[in-house]
Protein backbone atom coordinates (compact mmCIF):
# COMPACT_ATOMS: atom_id res chain seq x y z
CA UNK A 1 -32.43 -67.16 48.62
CA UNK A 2 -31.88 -67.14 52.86
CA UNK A 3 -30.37 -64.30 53.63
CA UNK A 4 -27.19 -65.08 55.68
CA UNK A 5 -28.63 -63.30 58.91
CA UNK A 6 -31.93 -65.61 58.66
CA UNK A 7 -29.71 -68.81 57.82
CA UNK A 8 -27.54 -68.00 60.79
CA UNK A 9 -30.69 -67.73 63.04
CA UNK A 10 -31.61 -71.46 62.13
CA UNK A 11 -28.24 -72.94 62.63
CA UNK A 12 -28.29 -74.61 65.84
CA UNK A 13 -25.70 -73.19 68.38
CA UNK A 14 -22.10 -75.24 68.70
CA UNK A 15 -22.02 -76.97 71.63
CA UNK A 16 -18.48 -78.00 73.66
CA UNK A 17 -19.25 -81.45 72.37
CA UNK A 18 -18.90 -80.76 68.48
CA UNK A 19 -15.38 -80.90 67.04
CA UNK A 20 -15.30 -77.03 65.91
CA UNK A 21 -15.82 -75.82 69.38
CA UNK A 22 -12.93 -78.14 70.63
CA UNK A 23 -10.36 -76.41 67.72
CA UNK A 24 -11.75 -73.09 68.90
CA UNK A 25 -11.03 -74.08 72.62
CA UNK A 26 -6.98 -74.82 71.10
CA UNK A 27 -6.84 -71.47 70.17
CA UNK A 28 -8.14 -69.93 73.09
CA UNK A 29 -5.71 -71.93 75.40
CA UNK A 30 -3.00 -70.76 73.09
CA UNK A 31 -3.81 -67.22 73.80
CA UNK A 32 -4.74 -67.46 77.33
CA UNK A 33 -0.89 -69.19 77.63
CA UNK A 34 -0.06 -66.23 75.23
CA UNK A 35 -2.13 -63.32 77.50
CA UNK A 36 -0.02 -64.53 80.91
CA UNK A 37 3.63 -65.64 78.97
CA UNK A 38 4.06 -62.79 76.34
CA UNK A 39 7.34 -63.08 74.37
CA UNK A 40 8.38 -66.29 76.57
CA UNK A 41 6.20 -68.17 73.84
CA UNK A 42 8.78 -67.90 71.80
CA UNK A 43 11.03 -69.83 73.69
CA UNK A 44 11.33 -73.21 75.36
CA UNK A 45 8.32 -73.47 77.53
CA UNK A 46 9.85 -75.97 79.36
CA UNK A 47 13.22 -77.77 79.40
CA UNK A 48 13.44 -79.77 75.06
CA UNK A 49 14.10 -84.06 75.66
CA UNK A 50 17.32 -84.27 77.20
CA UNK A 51 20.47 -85.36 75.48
CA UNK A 52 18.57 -84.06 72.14
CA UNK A 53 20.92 -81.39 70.56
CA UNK A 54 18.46 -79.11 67.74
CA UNK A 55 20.04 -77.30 65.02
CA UNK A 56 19.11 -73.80 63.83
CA UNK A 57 20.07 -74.64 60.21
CA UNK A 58 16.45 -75.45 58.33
CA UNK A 59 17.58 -78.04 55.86
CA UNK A 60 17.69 -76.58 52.35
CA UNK A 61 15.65 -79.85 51.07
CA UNK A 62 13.09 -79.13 53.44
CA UNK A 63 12.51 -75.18 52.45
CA UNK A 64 12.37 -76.52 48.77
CA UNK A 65 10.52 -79.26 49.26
CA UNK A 66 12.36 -81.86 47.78
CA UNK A 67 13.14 -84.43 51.36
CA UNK A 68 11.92 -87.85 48.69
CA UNK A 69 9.16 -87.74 51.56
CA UNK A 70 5.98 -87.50 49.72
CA UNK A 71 4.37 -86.36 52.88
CA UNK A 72 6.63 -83.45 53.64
CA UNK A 73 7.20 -82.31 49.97
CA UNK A 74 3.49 -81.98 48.81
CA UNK A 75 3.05 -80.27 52.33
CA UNK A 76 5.41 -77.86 51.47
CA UNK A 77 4.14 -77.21 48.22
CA UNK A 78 0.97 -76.91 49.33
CA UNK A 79 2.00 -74.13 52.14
CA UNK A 80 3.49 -72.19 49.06
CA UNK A 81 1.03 -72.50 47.07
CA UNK A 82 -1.78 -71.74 49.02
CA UNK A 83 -1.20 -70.34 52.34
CA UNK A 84 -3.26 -73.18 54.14
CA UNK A 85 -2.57 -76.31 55.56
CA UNK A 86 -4.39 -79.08 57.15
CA UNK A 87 -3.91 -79.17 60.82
CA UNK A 88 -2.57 -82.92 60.94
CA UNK A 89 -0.24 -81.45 57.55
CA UNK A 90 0.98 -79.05 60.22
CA UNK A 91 2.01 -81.60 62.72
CA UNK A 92 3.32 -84.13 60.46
CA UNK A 93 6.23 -81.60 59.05
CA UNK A 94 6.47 -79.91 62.37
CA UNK A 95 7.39 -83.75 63.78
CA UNK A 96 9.39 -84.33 60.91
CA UNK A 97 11.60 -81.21 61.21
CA UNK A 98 12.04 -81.33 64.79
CA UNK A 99 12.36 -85.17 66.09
CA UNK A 100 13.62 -87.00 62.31
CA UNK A 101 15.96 -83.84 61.49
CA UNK A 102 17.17 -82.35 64.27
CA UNK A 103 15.96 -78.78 63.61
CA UNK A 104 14.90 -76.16 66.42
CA UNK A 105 11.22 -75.96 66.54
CA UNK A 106 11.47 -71.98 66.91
CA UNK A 107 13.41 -72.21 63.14
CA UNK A 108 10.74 -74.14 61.63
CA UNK A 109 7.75 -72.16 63.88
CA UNK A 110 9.20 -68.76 62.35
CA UNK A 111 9.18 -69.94 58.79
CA UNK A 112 5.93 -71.28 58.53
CA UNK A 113 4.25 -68.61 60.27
CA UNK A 114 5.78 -66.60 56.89
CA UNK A 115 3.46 -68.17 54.82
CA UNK A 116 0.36 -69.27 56.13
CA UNK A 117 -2.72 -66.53 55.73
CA UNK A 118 -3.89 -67.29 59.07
CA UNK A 119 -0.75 -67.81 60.68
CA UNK A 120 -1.37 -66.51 64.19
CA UNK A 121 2.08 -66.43 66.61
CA UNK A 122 0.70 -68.17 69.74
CA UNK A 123 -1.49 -71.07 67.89
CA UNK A 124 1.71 -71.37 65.72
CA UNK A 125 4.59 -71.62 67.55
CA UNK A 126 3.00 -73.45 70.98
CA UNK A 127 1.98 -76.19 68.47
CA UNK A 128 5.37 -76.11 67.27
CA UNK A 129 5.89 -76.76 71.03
CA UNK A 130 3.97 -79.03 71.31
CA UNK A 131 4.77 -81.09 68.90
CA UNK A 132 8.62 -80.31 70.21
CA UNK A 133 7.56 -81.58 73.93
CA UNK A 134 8.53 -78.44 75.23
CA UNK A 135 4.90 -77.50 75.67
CA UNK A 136 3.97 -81.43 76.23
CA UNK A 137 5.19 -84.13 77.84
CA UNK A 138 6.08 -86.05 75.12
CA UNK A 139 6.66 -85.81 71.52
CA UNK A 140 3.99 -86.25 68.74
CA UNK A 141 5.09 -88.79 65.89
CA UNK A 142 3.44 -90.01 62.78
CA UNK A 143 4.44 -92.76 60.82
CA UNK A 144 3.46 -94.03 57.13
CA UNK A 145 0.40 -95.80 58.68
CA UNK A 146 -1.13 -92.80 60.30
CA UNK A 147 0.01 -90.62 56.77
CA UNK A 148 -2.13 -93.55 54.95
CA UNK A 149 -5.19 -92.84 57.18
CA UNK A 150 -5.58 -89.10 56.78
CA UNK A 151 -4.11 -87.90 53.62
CA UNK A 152 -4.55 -88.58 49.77
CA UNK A 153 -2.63 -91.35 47.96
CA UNK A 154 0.05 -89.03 46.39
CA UNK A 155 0.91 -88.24 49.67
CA UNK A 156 1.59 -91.80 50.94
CA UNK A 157 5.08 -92.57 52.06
CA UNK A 158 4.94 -96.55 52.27
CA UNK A 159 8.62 -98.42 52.38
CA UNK A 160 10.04 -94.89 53.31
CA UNK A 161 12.19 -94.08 56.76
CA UNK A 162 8.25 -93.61 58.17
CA UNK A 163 6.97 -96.90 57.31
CA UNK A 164 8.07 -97.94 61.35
CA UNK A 165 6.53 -98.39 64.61
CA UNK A 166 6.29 -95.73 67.25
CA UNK A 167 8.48 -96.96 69.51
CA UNK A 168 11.48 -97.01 66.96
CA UNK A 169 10.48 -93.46 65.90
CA UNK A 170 10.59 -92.54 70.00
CA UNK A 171 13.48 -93.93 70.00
CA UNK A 172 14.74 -91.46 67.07
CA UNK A 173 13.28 -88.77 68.66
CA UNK A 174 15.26 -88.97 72.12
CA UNK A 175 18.79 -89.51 69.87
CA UNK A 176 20.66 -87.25 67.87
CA UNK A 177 20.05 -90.06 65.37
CA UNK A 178 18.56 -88.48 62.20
CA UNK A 179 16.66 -90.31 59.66
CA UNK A 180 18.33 -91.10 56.00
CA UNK A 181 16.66 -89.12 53.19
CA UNK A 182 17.13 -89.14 49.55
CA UNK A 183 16.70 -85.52 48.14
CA UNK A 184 15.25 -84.98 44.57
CA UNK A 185 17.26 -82.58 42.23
CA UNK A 186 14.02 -80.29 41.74
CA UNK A 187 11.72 -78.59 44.57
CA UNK A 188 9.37 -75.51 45.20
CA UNK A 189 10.70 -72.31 44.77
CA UNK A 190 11.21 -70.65 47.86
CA UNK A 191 9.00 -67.52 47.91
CA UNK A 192 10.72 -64.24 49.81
CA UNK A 193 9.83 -63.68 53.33
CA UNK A 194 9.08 -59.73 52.81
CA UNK A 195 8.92 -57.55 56.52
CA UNK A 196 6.97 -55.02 54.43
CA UNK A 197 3.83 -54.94 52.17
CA UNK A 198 5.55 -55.26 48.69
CA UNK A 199 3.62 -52.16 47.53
CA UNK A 200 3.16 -49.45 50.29
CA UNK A 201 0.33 -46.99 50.53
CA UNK A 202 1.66 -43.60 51.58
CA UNK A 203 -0.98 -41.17 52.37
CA UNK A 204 -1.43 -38.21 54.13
CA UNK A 205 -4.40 -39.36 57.33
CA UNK A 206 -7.54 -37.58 57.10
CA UNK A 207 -8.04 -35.44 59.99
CA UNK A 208 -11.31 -37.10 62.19
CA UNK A 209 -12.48 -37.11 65.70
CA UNK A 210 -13.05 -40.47 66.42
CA UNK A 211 -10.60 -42.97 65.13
CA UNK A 212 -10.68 -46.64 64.56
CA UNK A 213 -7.41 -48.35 64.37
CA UNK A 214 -7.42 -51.64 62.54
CA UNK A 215 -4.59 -54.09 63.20
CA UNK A 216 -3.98 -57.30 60.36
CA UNK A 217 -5.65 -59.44 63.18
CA UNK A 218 -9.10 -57.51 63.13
CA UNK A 219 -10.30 -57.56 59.69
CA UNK A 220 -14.14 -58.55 59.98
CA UNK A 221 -16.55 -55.77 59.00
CA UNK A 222 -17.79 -53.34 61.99
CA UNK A 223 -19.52 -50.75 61.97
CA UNK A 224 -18.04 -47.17 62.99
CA UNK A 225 -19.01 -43.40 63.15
CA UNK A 226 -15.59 -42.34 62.20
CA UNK A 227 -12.28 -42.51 60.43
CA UNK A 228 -11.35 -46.33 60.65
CA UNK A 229 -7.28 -46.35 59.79
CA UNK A 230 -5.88 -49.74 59.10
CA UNK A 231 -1.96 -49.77 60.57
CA UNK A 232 0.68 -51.98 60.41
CA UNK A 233 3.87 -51.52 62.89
CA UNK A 234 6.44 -52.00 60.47
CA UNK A 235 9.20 -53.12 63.66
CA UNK A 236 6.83 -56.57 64.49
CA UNK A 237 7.05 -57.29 60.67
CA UNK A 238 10.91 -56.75 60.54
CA UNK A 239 10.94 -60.00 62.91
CA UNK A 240 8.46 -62.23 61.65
CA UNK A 241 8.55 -61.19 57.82
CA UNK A 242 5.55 -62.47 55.53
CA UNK A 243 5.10 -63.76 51.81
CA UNK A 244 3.75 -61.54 48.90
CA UNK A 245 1.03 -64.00 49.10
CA UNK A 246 -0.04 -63.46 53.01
CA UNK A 247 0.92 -59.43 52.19
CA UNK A 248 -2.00 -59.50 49.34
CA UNK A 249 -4.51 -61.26 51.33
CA UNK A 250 -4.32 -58.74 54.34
CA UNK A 251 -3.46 -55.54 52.56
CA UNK A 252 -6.41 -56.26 50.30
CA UNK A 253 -8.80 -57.00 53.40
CA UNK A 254 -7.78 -53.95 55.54
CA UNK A 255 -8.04 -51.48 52.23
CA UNK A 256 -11.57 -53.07 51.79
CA UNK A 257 -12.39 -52.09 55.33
CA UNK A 258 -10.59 -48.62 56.48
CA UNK A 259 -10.87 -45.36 54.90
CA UNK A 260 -6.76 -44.67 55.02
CA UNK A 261 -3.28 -46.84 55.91
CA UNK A 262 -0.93 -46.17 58.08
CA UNK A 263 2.80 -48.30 57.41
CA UNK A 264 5.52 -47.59 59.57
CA UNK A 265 6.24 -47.44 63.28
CA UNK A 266 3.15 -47.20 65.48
CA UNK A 267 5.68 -44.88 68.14
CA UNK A 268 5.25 -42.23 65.58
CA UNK A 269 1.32 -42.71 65.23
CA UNK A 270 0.08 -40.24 67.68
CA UNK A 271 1.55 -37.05 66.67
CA UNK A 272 -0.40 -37.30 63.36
CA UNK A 273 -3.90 -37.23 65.18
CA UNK A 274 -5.62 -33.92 67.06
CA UNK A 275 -5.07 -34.19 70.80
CA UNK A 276 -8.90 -34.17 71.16
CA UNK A 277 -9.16 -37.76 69.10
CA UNK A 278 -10.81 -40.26 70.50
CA UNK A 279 -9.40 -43.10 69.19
CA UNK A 280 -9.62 -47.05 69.46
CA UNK A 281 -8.80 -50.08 68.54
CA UNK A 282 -8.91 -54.03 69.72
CA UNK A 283 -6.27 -55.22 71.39
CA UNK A 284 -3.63 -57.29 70.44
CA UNK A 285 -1.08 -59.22 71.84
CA UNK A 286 1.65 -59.15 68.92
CA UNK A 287 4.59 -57.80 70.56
CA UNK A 288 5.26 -54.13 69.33
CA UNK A 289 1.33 -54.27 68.80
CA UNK A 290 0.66 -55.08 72.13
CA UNK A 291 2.48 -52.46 74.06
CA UNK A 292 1.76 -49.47 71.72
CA UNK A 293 -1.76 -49.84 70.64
CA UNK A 294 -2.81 -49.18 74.29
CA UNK A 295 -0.13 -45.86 74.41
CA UNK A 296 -2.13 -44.88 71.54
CA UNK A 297 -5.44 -45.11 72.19
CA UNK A 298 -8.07 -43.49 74.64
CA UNK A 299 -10.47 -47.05 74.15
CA UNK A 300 -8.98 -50.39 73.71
CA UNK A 301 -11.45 -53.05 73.70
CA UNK A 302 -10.99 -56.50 74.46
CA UNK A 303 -9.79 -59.59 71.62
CA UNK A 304 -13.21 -61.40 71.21
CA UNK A 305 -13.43 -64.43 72.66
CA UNK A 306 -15.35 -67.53 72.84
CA UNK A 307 -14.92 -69.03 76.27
CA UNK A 308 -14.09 -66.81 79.46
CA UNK A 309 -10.31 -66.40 80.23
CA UNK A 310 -9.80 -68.36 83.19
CA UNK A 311 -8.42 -66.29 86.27
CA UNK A 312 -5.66 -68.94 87.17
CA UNK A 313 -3.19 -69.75 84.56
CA UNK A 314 -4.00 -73.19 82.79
CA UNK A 315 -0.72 -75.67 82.40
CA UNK A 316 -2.45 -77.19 80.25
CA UNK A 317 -5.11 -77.58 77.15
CA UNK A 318 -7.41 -80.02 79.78
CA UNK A 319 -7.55 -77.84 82.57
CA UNK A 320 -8.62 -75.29 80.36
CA UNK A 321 -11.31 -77.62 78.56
CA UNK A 322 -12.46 -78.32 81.74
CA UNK A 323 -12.72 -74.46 82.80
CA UNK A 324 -14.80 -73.64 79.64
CA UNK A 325 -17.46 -77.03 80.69
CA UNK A 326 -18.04 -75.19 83.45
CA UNK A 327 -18.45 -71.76 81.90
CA UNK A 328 -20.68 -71.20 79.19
CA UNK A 329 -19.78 -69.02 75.78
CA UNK A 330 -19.93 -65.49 76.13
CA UNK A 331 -21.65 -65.10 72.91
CA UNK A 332 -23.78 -67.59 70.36
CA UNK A 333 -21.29 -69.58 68.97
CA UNK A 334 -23.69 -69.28 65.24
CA UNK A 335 -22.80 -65.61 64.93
């Protein structure tokens, strides 16, 4: 068999013109936005449609799964289930809670980023935005027709409220109108939103003089001539809580990886090491993360990144795309 190293060699490199490389560029404008904004992300980016008044109830239907909406229900089950959703699954229930149901898009941002594995707080809740117009200038909608064209049959929702055109749905969208619905009896359960790993490690860290810290947001293998200590700030977590499910999937990563685990508040981290550490870590832009890791460490290297990050903020995901045509990758995109 090719050994993945050799196969890798052979791939040809991505180019700018290949889909992947344009979803990679999304997330890179998402955390350039993220690198300049900070915490602002989290709020209106700019001023929501006018007139439009958003509640911060999430519809119990909704969070159970259970709207009569094919579409939305087997999303929802699916985002239980497995932690994963298609990007245009994404959209179509972010549209849906926003525009048709008159929900904030920060309520329905925060609980999704609960449950996916790769939820990531910038790529989550600016395409909440997005999708909201308060990152856009207008809203995204879907209808039946566009549901037909992308997803399987069972998720179809022909002769439903989204079997309309656009313009009626626009229409919805810049109302306080909400769309009818017809809730089934039965839904998902509702898995617990948990702002700790259900099972903590408590250990006692191994004394070392070089130190690794590893955050949940840099779990690929590297190689290290010390202690590699996986932490998680405990304060980040109380605000943006995860499943069991996402818990398991990085707690079993970062145990794979690092030699000990450190749970709790990363304030209290640097007593535990010997002033002559040298420790480091990547950096991270996770608030809580992102203001102690550099208190903490003597190295902090920077996030890995595809494209360059452009000097002057970009407004927006084309003036970025056109930054990175100009500048090449900083690395082979096969690797």
């Amino acid at each position: 068999l090719t050994s993945i190293p050799e196969l890798s060699a052979n791939l040809p490199k991505l180019q700018l013109s290949d889909k992947l490389a344009f979803e990679f560029g999304w997330r890179e404008f998402f955390h350039h936005v993220w690198s300049r904004e900070g915490e602002r992300i989290l709020s209106d980016m700019r001023p929501a449609l006018p007139g439009v008044h958003y509640s911060d109830n999430f519809p119990q239907e909704i969070r159970e799964g259970r709207t009569g909406l094919a579409v939305i229900d087997r999303a929802v089950h699916q985002l239980y289930a497995t932690g994963y959703l298609h990007n245009h699954a994404r959209m179509w229930l972010a549209s849906y809670v926003v525009h048709l149901r008159k929900v904030h898009w920060r309520v329905g941002a925060d609980w999704m980023f609960g449950y996916l594995l790769d939820g990531d707080l910038a790529s989550n809740h600016l395409s909440w935005q997005w999708v909201a117009a308060t990152f856009s200038s207008k809203p995204y909608l879907f209808n039946a027709e566009n549901v037909a064209r992308y997803a399987p049959v069972d998720w179809h929702c022909a002769g439903s409220a989204l079997d309309t055109s656009y313009e009626h749905l626009d229409e919805i969208a810049r109302s306080d109108q909400s769309i009818n619905t017809m809730p089934s009896l039965v839904g998902a359960e509702t898995p617990e939103l948990l702002p700790a790993p259900p099972a903590q490690i408590t250990a006692a860290l191994p004394k070392a003089d070089r130190v690794q810290l590893v955050h949940p947001w840099m779990l690929s293998q590297r190689t290290f001539d010390g202690l590699r200590i996986g932490v998680i700030h405990l304060p980040f977590h109380a605000r943006f809580p995860w499943s069991a499910r996402r818990w398991q999937f990085v707690m079993d990563r970062m145990t794979a990886i690092t030699d000990a685990m450190f749970i709790g508040d990363l304030s209290e981290l640097n007593a535990m090491f010997q002033p002559s550490s040298h420790i480091e870590s990547v950096a991270d832009l996770n608030p809580g993360y992102r203001e102690l890791l550099p208190a903490l460490c003597m190295q902090l290297i920077d996030t890995p990144r595809y494209f360059a990050n452009p000097v002057k903020t970009c407004r927006s995901f084309s003036a970025f795309w056109a930054q990175c045509a100009e500048r090449p990758a900083q690395r082979g995109w096969h690797q």
